[in-house]
Protein backbone atom coordinates (compact mmCIF):
# COMPACT_ATOMS: atom_id res chain seq x y z
CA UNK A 1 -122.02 16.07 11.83
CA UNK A 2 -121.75 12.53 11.70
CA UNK A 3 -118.71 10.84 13.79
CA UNK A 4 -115.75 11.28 11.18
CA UNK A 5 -116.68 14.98 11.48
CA UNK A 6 -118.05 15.67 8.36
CA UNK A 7 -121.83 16.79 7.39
CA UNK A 8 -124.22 13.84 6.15
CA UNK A 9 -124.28 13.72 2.74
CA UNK A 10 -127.53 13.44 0.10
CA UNK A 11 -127.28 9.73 0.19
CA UNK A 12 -128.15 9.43 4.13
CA UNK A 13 -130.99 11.55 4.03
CA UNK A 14 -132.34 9.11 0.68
CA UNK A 15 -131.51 5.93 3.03
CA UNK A 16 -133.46 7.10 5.74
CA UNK A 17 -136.24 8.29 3.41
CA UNK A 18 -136.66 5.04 2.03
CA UNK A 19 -136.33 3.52 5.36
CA UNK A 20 -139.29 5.21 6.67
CA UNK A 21 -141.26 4.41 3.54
CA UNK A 22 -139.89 0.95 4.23
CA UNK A 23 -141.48 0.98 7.69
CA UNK A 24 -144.53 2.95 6.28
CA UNK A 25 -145.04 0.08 3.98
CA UNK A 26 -144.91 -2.58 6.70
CA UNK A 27 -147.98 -0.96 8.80
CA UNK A 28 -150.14 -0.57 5.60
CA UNK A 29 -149.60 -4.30 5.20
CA UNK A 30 -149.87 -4.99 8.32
CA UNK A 31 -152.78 -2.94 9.07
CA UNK A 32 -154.18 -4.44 5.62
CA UNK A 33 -154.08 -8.08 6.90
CA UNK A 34 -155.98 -7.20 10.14
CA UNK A 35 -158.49 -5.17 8.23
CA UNK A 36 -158.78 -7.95 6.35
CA UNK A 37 -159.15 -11.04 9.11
CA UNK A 38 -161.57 -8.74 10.76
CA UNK A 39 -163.75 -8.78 8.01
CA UNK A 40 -163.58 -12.69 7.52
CA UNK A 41 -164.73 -12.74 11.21
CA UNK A 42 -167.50 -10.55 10.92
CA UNK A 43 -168.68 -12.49 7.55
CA UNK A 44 -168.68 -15.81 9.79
CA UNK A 45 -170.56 -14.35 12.37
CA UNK A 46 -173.02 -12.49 10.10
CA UNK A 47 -176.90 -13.54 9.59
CA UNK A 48 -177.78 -13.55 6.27
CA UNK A 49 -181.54 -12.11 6.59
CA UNK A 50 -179.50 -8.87 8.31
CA UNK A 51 -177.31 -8.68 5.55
CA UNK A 52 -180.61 -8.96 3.07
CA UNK A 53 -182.11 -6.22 5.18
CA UNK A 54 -179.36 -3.95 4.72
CA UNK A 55 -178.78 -4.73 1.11
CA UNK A 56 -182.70 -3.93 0.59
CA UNK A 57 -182.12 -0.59 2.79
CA UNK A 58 -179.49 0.76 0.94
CA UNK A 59 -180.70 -0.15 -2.24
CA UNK A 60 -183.61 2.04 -1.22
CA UNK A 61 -181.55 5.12 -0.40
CA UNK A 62 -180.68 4.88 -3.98
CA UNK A 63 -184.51 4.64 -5.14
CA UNK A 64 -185.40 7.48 -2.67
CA UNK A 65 -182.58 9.98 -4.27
CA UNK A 66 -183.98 9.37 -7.37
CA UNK A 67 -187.45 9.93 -5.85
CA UNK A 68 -186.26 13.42 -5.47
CA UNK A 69 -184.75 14.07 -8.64
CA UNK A 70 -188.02 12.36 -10.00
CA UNK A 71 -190.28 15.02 -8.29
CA UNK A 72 -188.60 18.42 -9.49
CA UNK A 73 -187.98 17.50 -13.19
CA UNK A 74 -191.71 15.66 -12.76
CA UNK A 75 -193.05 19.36 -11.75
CA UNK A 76 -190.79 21.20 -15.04
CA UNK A 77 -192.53 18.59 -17.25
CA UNK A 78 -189.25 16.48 -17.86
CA UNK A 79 -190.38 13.24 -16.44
CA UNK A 80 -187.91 10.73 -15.45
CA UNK A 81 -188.46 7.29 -15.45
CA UNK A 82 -187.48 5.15 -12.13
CA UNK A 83 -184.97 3.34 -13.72
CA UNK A 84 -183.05 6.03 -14.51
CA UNK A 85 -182.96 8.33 -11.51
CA UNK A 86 -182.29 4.63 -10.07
CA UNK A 87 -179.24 4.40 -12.95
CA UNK A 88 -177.79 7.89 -12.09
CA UNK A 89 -178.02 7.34 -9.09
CA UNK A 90 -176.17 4.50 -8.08
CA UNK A 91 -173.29 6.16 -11.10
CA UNK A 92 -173.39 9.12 -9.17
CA UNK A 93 -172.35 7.02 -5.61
CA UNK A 94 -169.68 5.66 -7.66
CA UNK A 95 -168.39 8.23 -9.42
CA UNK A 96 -167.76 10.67 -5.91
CA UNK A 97 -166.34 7.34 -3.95
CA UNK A 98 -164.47 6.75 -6.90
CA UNK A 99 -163.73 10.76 -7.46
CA UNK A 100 -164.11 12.53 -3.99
CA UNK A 101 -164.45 16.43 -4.44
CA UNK A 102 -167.36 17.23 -1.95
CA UNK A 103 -169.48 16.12 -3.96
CA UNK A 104 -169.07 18.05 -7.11
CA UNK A 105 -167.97 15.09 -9.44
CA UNK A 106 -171.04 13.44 -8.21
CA UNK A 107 -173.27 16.40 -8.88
CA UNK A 108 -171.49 17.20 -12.20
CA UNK A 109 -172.53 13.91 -13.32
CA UNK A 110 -176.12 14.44 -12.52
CA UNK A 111 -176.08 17.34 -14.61
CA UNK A 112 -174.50 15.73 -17.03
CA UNK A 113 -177.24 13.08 -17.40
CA UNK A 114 -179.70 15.66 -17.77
CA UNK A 115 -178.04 17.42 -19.88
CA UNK A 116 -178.49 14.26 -22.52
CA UNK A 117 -181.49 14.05 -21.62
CA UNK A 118 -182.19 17.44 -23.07
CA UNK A 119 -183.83 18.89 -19.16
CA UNK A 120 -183.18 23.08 -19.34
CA UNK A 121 -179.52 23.66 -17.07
CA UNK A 122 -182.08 25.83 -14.87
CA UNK A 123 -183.48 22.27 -14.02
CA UNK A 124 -180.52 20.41 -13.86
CA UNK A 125 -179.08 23.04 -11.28
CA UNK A 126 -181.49 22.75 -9.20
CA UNK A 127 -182.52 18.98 -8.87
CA UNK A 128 -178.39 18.97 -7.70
CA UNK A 129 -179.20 21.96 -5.54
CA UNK A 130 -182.27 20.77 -3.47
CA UNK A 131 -180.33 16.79 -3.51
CA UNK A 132 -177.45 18.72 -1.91
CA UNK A 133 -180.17 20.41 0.48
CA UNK A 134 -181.55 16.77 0.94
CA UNK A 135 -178.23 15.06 1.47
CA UNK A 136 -177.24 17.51 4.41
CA UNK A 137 -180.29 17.41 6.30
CA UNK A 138 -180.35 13.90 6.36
CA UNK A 139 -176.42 13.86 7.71
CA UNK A 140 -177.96 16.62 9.69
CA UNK A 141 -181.07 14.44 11.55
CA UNK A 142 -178.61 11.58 11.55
């Protein structure tokens, strides 16, 4: 009851509601700008033959998926060259950052490229079934 003795209406609840998102709004940018000078702080302090070496690194986790993916459709007889399992696999990063479903839009591209590239869905399933495999032991020993 508010002090007149009568119930609060539709229109208070709305005016706190957008208050909050107000206030909601206010951290994210706030948060945002922090985020954000914190990151101009660690690009001033960074040393560019690190930043190299990790670039180099994680372009190799890249290479080394498609290593895998390389290996099984090597041993069906549906080679793959390196620039493509390179290619999907660096669309495949994007698309579940991009898409995040556990890992299924990810996957469900990989198929997808091998699909078109005319590899038997027996194939397909499993390359995505043993990089699944791969991908958890590594988060696993990590």
């Amino acid at each position: 009851m508010t002090a007149a003795g009568t119930r609060p209406g539709a229109s208070q609840w709305v005016s706190w509601l957008v208050g909050i998102a107000a206030l909601a709004a206010v951290v994210a940018v706030a948060a945002q700008l922090s985020e954000e000078r914190a990151f101009v702080a660690l690009l001033e302090r960074a040393e560019p033959r690190w930043l190299l070496l990790a670039a180099a690194l994680q372009a190799a986790t890249y290479a080394a998926q498609g290593e895998v993916w390389r290996e099984v459709l090597r041993r069906a007889g549906r080679p793959w060259g390196l620039r493509r399992a390179y290619t999907v696999s660096v669309a495949k990063l994007f698309v579940a950052k991009a898409l995040p479903s556990l890992g299924v839009s990810g996957g469900a591209l990989v198929l997808r490229a091998m699909a078109g590239d005319r590899s038997p869905r027996q194939v397909a399933t499993t390359v995505v079934a043993i990089d699944t495999r791969a991908f958890y032991l590594a988060y696993a020993l990590n």
